[in-house]
N, C-alpha and C. Protein backbone atom coordinates (compact mmCIF):
# COMPACT_ATOMS: atom_id res chain seq x y z
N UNK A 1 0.83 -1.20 0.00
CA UNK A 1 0.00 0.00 0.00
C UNK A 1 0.87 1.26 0.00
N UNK A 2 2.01 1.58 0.84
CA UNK A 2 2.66 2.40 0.89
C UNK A 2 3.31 2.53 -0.72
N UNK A 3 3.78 1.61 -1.09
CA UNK A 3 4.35 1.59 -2.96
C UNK A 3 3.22 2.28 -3.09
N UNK A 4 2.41 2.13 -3.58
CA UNK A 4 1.33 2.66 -4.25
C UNK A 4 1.23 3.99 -3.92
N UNK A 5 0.41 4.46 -2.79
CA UNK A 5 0.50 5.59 -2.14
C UNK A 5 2.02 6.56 -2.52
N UNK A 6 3.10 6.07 -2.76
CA UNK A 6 4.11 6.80 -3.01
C UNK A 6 4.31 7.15 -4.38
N UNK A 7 3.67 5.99 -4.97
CA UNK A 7 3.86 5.88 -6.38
C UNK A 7 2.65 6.97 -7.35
N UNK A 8 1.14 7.25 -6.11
CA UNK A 8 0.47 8.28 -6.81
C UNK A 8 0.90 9.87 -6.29
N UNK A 9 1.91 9.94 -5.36
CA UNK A 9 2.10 11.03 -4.71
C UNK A 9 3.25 11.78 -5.81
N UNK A 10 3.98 10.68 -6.06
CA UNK A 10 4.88 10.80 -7.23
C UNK A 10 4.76 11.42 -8.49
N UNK A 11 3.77 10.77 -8.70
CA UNK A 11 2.74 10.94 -10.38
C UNK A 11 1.90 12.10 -10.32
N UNK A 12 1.58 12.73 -9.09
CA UNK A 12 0.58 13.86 -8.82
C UNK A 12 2.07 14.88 -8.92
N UNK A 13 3.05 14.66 -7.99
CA UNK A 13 4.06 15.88 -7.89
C UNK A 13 4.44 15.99 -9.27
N UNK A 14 4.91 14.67 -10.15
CA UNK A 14 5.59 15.00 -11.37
C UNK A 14 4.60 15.66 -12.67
N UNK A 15 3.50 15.26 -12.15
CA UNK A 15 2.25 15.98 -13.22
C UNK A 15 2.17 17.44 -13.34
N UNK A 16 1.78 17.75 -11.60
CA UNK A 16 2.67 19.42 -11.61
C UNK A 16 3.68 20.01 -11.87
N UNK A 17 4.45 19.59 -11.64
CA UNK A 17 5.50 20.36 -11.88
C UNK A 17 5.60 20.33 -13.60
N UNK A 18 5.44 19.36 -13.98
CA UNK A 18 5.36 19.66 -15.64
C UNK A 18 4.09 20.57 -16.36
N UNK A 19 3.20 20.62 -15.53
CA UNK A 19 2.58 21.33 -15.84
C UNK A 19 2.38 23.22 -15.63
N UNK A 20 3.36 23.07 -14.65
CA UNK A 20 3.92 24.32 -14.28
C UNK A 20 5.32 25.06 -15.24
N UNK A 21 5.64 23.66 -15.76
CA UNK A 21 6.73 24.01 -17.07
C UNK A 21 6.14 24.30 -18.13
N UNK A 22 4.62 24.02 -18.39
CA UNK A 22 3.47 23.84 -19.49
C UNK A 22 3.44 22.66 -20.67
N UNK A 23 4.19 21.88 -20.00
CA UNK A 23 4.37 20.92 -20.78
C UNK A 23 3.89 19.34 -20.18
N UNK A 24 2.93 18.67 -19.91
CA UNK A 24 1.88 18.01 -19.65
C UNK A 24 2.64 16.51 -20.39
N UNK A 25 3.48 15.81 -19.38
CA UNK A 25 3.77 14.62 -20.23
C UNK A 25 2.70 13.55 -19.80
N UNK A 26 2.19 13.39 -18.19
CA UNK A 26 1.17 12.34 -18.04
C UNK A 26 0.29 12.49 -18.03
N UNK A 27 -0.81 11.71 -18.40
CA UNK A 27 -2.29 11.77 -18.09
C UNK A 27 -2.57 11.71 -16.89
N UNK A 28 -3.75 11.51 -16.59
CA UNK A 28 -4.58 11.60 -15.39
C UNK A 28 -3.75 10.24 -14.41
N UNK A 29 -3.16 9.97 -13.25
CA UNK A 29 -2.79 9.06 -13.12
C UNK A 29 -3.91 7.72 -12.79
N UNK A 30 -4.86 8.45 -12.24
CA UNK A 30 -6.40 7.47 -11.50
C UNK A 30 -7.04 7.09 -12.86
N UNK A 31 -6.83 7.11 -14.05
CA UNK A 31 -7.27 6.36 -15.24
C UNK A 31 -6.33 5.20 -15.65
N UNK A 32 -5.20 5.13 -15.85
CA UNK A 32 -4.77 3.97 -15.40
C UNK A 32 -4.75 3.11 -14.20
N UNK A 33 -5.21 3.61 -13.27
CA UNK A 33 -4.88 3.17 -11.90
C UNK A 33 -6.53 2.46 -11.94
């Protein structure tokens, strides 16, 4: 559970921050998930 939990905390931080660069490499992570 903790993998996981780290692994969407991960995917949420790296989503922002690219999106704060404006450049959007992942999708939604909870659609694969």
């Amino acid at each position: 559970m903790l993998d996981l939990s780290h692994a969407v905390a991960i995917f949420a931080w790296a989503n922002r921050l690219m999106l704060t660069l404006g450049e959007p490499v992942f999708p939604e992570p909870a659609a694969s998930a």
